[in-house]
Protein backbone atom coordinates (compact mmCIF):
# COMPACT_ATOMS: atom_id res chain seq x y z
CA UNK A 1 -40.41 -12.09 -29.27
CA UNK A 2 -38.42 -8.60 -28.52
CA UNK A 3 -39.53 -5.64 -26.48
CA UNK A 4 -41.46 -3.16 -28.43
CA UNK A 5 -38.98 -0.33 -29.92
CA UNK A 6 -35.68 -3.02 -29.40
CA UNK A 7 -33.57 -3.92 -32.60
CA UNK A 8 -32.05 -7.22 -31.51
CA UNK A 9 -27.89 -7.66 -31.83
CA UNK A 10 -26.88 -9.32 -34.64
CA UNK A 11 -24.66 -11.35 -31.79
CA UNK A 12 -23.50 -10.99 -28.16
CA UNK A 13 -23.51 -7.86 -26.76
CA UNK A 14 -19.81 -6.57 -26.24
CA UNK A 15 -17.80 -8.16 -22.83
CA UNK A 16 -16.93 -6.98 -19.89
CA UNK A 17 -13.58 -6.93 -18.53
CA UNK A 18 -11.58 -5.14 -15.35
CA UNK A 19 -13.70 -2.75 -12.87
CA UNK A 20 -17.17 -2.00 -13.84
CA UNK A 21 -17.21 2.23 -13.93
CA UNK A 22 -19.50 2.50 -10.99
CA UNK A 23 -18.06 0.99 -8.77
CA UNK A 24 -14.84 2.86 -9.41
CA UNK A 25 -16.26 6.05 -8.86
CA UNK A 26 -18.33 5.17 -5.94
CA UNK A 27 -14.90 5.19 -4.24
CA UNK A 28 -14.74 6.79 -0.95
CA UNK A 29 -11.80 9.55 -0.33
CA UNK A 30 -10.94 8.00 3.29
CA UNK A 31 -8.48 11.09 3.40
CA UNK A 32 -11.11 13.56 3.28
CA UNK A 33 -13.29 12.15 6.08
CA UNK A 34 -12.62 13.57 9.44
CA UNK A 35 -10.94 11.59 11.82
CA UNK A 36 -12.48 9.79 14.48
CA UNK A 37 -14.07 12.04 17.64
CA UNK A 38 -11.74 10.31 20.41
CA UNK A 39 -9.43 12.43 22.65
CA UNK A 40 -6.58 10.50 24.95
CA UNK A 41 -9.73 10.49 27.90
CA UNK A 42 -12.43 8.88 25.83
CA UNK A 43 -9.67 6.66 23.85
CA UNK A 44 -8.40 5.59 28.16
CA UNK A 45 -11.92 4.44 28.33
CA UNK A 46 -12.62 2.12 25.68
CA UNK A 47 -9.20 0.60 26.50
CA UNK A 48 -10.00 0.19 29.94
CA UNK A 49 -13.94 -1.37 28.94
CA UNK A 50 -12.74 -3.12 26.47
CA UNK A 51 -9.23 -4.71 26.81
CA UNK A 52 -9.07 -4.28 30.57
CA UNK A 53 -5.46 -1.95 30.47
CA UNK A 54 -4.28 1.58 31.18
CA UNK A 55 -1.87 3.37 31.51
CA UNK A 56 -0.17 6.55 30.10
CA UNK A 57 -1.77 7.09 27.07
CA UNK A 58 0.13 9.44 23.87
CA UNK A 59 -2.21 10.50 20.68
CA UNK A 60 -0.34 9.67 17.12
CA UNK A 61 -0.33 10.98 14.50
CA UNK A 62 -2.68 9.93 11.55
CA UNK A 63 -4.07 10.90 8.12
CA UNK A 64 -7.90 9.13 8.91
CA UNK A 65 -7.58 6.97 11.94
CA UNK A 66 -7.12 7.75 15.38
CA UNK A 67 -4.48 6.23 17.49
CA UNK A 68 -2.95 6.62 20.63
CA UNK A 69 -0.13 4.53 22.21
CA UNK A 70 -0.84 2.79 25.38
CA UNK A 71 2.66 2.90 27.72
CA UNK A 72 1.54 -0.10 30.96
CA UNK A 73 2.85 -0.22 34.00
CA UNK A 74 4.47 -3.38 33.06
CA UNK A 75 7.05 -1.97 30.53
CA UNK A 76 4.92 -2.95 27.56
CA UNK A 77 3.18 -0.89 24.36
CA UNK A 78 -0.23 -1.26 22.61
CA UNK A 79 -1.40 0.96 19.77
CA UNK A 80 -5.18 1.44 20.25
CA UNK A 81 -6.26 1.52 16.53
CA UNK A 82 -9.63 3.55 16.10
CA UNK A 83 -11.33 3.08 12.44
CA UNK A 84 -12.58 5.78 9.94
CA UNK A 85 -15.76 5.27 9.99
CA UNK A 86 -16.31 5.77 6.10
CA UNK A 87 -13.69 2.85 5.51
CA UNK A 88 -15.53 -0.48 4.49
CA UNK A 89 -15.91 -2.67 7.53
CA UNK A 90 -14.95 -5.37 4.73
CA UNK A 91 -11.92 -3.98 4.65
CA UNK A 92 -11.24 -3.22 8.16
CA UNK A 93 -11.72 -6.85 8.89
CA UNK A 94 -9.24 -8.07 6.09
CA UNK A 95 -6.69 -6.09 7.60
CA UNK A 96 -7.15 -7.82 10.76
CA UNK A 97 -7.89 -11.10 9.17
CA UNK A 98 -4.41 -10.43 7.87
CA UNK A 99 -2.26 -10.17 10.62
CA UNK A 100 -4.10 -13.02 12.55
CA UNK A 101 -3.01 -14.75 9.64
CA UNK A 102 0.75 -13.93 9.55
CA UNK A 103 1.13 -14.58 12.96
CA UNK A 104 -0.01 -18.06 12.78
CA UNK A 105 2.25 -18.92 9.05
CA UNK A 106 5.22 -17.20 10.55
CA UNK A 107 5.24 -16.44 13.86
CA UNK A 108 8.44 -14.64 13.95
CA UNK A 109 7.58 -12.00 11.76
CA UNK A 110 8.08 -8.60 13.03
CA UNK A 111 4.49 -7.30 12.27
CA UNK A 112 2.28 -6.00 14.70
CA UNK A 113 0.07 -8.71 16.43
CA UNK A 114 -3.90 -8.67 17.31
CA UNK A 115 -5.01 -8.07 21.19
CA UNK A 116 -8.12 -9.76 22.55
CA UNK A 117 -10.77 -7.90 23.48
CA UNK A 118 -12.35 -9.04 26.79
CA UNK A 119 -15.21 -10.27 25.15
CA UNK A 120 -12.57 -12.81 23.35
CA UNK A 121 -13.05 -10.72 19.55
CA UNK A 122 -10.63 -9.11 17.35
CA UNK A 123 -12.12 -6.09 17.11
CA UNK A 124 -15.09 -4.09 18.94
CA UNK A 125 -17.46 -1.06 17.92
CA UNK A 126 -16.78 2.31 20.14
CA UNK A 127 -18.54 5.26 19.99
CA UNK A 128 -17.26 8.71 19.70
CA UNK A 129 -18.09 11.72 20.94
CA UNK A 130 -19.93 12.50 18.18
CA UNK A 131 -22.05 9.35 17.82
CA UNK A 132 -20.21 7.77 14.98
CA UNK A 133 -19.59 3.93 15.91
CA UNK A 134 -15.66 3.34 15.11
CA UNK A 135 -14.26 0.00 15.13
CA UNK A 136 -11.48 -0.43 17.49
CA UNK A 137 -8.35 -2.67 17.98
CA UNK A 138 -5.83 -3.32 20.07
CA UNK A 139 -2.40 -4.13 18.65
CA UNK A 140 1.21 -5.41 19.60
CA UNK A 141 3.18 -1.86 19.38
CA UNK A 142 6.41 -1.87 17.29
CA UNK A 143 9.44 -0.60 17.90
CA UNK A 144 12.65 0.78 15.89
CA UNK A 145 13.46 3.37 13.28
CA UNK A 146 11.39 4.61 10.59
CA UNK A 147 13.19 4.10 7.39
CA UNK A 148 12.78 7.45 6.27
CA UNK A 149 14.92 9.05 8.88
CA UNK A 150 17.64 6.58 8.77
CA UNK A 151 20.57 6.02 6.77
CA UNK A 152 20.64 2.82 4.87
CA UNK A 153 24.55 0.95 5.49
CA UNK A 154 25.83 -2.16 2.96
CA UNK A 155 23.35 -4.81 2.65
CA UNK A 156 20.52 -2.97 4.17
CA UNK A 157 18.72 -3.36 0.47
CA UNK A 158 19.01 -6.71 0.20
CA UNK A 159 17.33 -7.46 3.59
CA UNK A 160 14.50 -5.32 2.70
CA UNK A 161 14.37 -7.29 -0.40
CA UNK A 162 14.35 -10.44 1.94
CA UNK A 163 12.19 -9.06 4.45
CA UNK A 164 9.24 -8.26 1.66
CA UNK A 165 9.36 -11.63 0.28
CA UNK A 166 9.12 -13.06 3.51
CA UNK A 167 5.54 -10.89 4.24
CA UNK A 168 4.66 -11.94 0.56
CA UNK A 169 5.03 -15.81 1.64
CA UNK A 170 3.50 -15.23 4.81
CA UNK A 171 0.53 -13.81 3.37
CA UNK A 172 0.30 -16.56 0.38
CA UNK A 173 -1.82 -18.61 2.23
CA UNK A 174 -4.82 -15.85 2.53
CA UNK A 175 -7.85 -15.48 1.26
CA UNK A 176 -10.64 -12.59 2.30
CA UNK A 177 -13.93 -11.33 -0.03
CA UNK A 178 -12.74 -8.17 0.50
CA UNK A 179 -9.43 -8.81 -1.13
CA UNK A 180 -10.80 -7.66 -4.20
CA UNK A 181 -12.30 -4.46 -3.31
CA UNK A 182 -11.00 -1.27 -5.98
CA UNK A 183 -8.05 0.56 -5.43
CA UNK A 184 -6.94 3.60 -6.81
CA UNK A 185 -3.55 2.76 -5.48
CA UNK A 186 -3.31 -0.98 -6.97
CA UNK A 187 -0.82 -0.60 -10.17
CA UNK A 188 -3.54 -2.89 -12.34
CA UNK A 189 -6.24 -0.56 -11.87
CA UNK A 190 -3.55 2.72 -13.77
CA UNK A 191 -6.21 3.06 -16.55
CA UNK A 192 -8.94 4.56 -13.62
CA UNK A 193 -6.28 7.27 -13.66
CA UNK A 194 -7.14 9.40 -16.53
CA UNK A 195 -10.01 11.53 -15.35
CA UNK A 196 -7.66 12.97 -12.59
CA UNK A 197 -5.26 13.95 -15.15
CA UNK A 198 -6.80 16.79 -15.95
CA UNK A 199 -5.67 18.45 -12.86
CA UNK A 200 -1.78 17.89 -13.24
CA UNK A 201 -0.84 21.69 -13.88
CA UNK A 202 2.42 21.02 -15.64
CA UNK A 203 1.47 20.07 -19.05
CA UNK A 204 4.50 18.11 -20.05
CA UNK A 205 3.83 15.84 -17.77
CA UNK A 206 0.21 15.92 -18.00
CA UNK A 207 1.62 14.64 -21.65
CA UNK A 208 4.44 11.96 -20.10
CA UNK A 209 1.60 10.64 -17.89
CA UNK A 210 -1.04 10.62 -20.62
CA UNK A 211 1.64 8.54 -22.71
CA UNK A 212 2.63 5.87 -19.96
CA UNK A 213 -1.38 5.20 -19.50
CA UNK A 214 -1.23 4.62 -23.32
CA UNK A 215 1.51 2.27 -22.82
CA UNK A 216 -0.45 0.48 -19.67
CA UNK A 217 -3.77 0.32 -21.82
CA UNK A 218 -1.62 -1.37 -25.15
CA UNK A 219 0.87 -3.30 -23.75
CA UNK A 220 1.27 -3.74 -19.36
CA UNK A 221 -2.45 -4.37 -18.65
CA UNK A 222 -3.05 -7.52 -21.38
CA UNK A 223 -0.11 -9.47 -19.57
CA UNK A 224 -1.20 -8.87 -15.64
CA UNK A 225 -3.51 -11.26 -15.69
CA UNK A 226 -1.16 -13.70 -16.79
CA UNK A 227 1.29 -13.35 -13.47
CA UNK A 228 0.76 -14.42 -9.94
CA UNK A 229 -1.24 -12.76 -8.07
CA UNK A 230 -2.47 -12.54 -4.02
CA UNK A 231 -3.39 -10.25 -1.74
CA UNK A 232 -0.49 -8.62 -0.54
CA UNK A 233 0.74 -5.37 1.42
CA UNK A 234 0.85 -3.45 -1.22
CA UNK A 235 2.74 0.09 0.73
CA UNK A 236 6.03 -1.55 1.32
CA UNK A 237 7.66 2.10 1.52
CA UNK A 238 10.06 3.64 4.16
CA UNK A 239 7.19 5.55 6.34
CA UNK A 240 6.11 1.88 6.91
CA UNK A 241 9.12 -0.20 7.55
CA UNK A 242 10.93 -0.05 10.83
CA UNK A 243 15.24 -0.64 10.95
CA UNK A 244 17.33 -1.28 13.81
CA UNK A 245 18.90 2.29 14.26
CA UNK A 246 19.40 5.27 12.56
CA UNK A 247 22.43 3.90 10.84
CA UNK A 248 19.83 1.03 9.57
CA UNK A 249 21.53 -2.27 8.71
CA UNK A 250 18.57 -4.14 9.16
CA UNK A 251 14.45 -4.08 9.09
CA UNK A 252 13.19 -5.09 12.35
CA UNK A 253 9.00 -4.28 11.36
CA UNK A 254 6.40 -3.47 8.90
CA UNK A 255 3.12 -1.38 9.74
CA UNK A 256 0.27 0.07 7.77
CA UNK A 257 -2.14 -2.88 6.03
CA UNK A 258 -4.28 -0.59 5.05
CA UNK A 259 -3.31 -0.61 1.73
CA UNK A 260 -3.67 -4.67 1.08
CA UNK A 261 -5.50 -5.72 -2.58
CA UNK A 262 -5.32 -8.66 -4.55
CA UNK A 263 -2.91 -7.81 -7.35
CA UNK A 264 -0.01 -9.52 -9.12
CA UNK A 265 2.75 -10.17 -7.00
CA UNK A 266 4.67 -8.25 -9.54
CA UNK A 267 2.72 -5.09 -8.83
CA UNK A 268 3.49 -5.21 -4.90
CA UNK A 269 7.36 -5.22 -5.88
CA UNK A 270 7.27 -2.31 -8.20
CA UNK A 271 5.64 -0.52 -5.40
CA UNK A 272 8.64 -1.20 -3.15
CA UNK A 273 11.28 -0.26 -5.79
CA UNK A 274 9.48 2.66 -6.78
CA UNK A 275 11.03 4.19 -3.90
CA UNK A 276 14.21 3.31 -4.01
CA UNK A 277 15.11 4.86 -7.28
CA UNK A 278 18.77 6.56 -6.56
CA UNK A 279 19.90 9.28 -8.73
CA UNK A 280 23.53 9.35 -9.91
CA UNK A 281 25.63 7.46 -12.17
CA UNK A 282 23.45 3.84 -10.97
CA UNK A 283 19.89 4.63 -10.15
CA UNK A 284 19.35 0.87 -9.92
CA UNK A 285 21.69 0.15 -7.50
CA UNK A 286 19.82 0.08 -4.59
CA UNK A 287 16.57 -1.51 -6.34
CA UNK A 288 18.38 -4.89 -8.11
CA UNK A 289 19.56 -5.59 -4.55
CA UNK A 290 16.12 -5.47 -3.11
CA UNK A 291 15.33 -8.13 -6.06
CA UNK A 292 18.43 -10.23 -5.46
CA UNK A 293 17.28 -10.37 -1.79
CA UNK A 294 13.63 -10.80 -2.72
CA UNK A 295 14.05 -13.56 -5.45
CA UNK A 296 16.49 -15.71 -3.18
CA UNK A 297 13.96 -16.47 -0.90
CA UNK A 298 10.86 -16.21 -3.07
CA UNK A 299 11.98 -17.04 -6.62
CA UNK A 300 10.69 -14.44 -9.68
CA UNK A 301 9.45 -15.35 -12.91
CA UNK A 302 11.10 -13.67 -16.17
CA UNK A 303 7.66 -12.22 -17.31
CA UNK A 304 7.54 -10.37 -13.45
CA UNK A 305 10.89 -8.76 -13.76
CA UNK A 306 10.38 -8.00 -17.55
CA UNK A 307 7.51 -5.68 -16.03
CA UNK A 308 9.03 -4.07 -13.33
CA UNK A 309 10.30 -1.16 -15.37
CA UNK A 310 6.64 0.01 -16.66
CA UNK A 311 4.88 -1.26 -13.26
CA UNK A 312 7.52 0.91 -11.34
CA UNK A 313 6.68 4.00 -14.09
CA UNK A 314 3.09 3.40 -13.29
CA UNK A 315 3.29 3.77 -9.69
CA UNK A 316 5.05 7.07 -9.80
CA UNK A 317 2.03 8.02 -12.19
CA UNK A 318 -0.36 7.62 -9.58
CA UNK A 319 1.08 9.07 -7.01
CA UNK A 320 1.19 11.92 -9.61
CA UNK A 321 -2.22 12.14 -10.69
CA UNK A 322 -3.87 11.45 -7.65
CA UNK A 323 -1.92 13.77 -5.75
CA UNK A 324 -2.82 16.34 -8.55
CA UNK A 325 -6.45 15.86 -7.96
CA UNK A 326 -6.22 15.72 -4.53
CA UNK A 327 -4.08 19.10 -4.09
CA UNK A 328 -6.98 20.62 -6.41
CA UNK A 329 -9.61 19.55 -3.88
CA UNK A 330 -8.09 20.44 -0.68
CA UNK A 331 -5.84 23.04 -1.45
CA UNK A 332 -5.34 24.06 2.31
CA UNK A 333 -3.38 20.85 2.38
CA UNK A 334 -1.62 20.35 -0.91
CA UNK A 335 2.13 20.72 0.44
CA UNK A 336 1.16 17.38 2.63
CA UNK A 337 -0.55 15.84 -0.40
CA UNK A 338 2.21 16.68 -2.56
CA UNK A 339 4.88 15.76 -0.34
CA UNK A 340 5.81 12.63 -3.30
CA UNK A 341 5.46 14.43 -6.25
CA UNK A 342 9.41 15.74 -6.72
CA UNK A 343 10.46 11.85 -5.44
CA UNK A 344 8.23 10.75 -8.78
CA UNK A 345 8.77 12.69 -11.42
CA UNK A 346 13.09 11.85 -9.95
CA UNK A 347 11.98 8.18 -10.54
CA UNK A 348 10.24 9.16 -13.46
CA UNK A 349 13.86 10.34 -14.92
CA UNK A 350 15.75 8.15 -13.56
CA UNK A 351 14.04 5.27 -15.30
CA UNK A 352 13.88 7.45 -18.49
CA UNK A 353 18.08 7.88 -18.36
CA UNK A 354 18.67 4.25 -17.82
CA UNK A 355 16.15 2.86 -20.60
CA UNK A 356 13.99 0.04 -20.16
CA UNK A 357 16.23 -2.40 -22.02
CA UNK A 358 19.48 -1.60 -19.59
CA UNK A 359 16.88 -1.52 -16.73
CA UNK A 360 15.39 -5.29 -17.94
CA UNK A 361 18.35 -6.69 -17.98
CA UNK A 362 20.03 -5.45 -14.74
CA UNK A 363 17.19 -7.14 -12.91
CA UNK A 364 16.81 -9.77 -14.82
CA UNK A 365 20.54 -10.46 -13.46
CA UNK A 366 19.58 -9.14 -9.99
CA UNK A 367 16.97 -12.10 -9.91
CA UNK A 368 18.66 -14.64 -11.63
CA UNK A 369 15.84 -15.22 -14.87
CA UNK A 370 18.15 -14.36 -17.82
């Protein structure tokens, strides 16, 4: 029997592969939410009702959080994390999940550790002035050097190399629903890029960008789902990693999980390299010593560093296009949003003037999977 008006397929209808459209687009911008209604007062509060601790309290800077550092009379730190509202409470808990996670598989790893609540929980919900409930956390403050103000000595590279595949081992182990949730920013999911092309104003690279989505469509994206893959950090870039001193020789910590996906393992390393593209006669330089120092404590595969040329192009791409489209919408703050772009389209070149067979085969010997 078939529905009135309803030709039947001569076969199955066509399958389905990757994100369904929908729920791409149903994407919140987290960025372009306000921040959460707490001043230092109301923040002193729910530290005080909920974690039992004061003390001289210091608002941070954030692009859709709120949080303020917590100095105690004892000497000792805590960052009081407030939540976006708009972010998935999926998510949120992941995060958290996370980091309870790492500190049980390696206990020693600088990353920031969880606070209980007095009511013995993770996290709690606070209100804001407002009304909005925010979920709040108390976390282990870290201290050191952000990378991006420091200057890296010998051997820095390869630790960070280390350091990475360390987190990526530490967070092996974990599993979360949410670990699956879409992300513009995950590397697999390029090919949701193409609608926001059509606000990168330079049209030459509206063209370069167009082409490397080509490539991602035709060649990268049928051989992801043939690597290794976990949830993983995912942002391993110098705002987020924390070095000894300004003349850095060493990471001492890692912040910001809110950026973890399940992707190929592959993908979370061309996000790291991606910015540490040199310019010069060896743009490479500084990038096959993060893989030496990554693969000699977490061994790579020869398909994985095959990739890391395109995977490293299509990271650059997305901080191009969504920075584009972003800029467009809030044009009051494009010079923040933008702040990556001229780092990018560097890479961009700097992969172009080395080629991807000289590239290949410099890491291939950087990770030892000639």
């Amino acid at each position: 029997m078939t529905e009135a008006g309803i030709t039947p397929h001569g076969g199955l209808p066509p399958f389905l592969s990757g994100v369904p459209a929908e729920e791409a687009g149903a994407q919140t911008d987290l960025l372009a939410q306000d921040p959460p209604a707490f001043d230092a007062a109301r923040a002193a509060e729910v530290a005080l009702h909920y974690y039992g601790i004061s003390g001289e309290i210091e608002p941070l800077a954030a692009e859709k959080d709120a949080n303020f550092l917590i100095a105690l009379a004892t000497g000792e730190k805590a960052l009081l994390k407030i939540t976006n509202a708009a972010e998935d409470r999926a998510v949120t808990d992941m995060q958290t999940a996370a980091l309870m996670h790492l500190a049980a598989a390696d206990p020693e790893l600088p990353v920031q550790r969880i606070c209980a609540s007095l009511n013995g929980k993770a996290a709690e919900v606070a209100t804001a002035a407002d009304g909005q409930p925010h979920v709040v956390r108390l976390m282990s403050f870290l201290g050191g050097t952000v990378l991006s103000n420091a200057t890296p000595q010998p051997g820095l590279y390869r630790a960070l190399g280390d350091f990475h595949a360390r987190v990526t081992l530490g967070l092996r182990g974990f599993f979360h629903p949410a670990g699956g949730h879409f992300l513009q920013w995950d590397i697999k999911q390029a090919g949701h890029l193409r609608p926001l092309l059509a606000d990168v104003q330079d049209a030459a690279l509206r063209q370069q960008l167009q082409h490397r989505l080509d490539q991602f469509d035709a060649e990268t994206a049928p051989r992801l789902p043939h690597l290794r893959a976990q949830i993983v950090h995912n942002d391993f870039n110098p705002h987020n990693i924390l070095v000894d001193a300004p003349q850095a020789q060493r990471p001492v910590g890692l912040i910001d999980f809110g950026d973890m996906v399940h992707t190929p393992l592959a993908c979370d390393l061309a996000v790291a390299c991606s910015y540490q593209l040199g310019q010069g006669a060896d743009p490479l330089g500084a990038i096959c010593e993060m893989v030496a120092g990554f693969a000699a404590r977490l061994p790579l595969e020869a398909e994985e560093v095959a990739l890391l040329p395109s995977l490293i192009r299509l990271r650059h791409a997305t901080t191009l296009a969504i920075g584009a489209s972003r800029a467009r919408r809030y044009p009051e703050n494009a010079p923040y949003i933008l702040r990556n772009a001229a780092a990018s389209q560097r890479g961009l070149a700097a992969l172009d003037h080395v080629g991807d067979a000289a590239a290949i085969k410099a890491l291939h010997h950087a990770a030892g999977t000639e």
